[in-house]
Protein backbone atom coordinates (compact mmCIF):
# COMPACT_ATOMS: atom_id res chain seq x y z
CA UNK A 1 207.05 -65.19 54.46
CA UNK A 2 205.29 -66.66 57.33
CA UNK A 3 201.69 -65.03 58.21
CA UNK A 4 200.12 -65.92 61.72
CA UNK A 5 196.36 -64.25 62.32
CA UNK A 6 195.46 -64.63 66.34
CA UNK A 7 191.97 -64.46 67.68
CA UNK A 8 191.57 -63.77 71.01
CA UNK A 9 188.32 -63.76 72.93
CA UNK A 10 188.95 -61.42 75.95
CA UNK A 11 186.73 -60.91 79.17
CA UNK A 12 184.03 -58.37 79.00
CA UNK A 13 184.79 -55.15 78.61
CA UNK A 14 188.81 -55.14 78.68
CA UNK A 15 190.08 -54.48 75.14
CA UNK A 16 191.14 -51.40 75.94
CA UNK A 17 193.03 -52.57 79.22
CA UNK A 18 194.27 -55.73 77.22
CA UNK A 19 195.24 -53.24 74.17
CA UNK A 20 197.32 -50.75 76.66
CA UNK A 21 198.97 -53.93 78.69
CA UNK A 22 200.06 -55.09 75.27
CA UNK A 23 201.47 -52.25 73.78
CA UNK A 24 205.22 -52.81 74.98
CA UNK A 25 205.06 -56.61 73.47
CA UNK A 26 203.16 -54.83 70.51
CA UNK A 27 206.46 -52.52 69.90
CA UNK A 28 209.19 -54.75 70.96
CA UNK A 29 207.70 -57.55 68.21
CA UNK A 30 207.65 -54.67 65.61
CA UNK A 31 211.13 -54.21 66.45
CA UNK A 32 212.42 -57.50 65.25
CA UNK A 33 214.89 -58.42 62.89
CA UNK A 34 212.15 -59.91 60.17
CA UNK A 35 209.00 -58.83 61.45
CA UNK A 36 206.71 -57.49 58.33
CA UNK A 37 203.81 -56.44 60.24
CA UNK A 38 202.20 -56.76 64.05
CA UNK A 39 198.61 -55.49 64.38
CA UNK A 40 195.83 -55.47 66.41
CA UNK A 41 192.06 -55.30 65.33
CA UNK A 42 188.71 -54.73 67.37
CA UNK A 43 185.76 -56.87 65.54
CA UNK A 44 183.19 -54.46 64.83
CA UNK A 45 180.48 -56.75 66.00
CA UNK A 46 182.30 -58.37 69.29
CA UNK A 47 184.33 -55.59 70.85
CA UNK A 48 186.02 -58.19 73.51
CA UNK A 49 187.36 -60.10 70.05
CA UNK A 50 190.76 -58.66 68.99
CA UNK A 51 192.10 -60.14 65.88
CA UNK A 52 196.26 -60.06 66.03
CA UNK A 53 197.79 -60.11 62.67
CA UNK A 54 201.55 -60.34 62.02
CA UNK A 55 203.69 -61.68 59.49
CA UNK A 56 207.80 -62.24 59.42
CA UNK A 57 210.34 -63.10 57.10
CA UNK A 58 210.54 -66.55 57.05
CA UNK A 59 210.12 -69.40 59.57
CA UNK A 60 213.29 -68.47 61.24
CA UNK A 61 212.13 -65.17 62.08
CA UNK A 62 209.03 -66.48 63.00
CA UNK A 63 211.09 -68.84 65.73
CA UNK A 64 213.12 -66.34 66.94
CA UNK A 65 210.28 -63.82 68.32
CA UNK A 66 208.74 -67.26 70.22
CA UNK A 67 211.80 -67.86 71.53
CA UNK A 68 212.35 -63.88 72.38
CA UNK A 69 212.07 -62.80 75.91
CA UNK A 70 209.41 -60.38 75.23
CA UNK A 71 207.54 -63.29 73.86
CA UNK A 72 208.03 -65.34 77.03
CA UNK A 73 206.48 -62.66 79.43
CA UNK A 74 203.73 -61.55 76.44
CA UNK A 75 202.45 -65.20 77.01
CA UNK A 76 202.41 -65.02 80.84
CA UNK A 77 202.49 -61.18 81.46
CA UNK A 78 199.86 -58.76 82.73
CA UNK A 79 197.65 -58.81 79.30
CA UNK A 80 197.22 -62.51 79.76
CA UNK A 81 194.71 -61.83 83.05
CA UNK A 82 192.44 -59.92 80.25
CA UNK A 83 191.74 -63.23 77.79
CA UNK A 84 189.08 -65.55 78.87
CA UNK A 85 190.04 -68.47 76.41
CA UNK A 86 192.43 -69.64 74.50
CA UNK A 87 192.86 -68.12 71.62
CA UNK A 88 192.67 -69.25 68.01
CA UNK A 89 195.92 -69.32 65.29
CA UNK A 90 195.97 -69.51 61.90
CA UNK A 91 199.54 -70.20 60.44
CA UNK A 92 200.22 -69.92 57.20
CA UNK A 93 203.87 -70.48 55.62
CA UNK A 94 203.69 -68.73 52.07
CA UNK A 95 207.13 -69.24 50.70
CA UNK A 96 206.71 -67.39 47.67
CA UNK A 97 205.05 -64.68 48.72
CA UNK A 98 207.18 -60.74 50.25
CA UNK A 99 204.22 -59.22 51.52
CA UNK A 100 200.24 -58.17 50.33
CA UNK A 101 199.09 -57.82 47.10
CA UNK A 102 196.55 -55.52 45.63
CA UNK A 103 193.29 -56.61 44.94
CA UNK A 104 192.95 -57.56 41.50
CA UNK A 105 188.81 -56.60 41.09
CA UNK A 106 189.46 -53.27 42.56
């Protein structure tokens, strides 16, 4: 499994523009052959920070949606004019792992 987190820093005051002019990428990427998980999160104490996190089946997967067409026009479509930097990744191949696990002190 391959698990990507993406921060993005967005101008003031457009999350919710940003959130509704990503919603088709949002689905089509959910849609994949592979993809685990695609979600979007509003930090509670920036509310222009949306943290993206998604996860697919392997590397392969993971290559295929950035080489997808909805990919292509995510990274130059009409939610780009909403993000004011660029944004931060975290990739993280875990191999051996299918998905979450429960939280062992709970």
């Amino acid at each position: 499994m391959i698990y990507i987190t993406v921060k993005k820093k967005l101008k003031p005051g457009t999350a919710d523009a940003y959130l509704a002019a990503s919603q088709a990428y949002t689905d089509a990427t959910r849609a994949e052959p592979g993809n685990k998980w695609y979600e979007h999160y509003r930090s509670v104490d920036d509310p222009d920070t949306i943290l993206t996190i998604e996860a697919f089946d392997d590397a392969a997967a993971g290559e295929a949606h950035v080489n997808s067409d909805h990919f292509q026009h995510g990274v130059d479509g009409d939610a780009k004019q909403y993000i004011a930097e660029r944004p931060d990744i975290l990739y993280i191949d875990a191999a051996d792992r299918d998905g979450w696990d429960k939280m062992s002190e709970f």
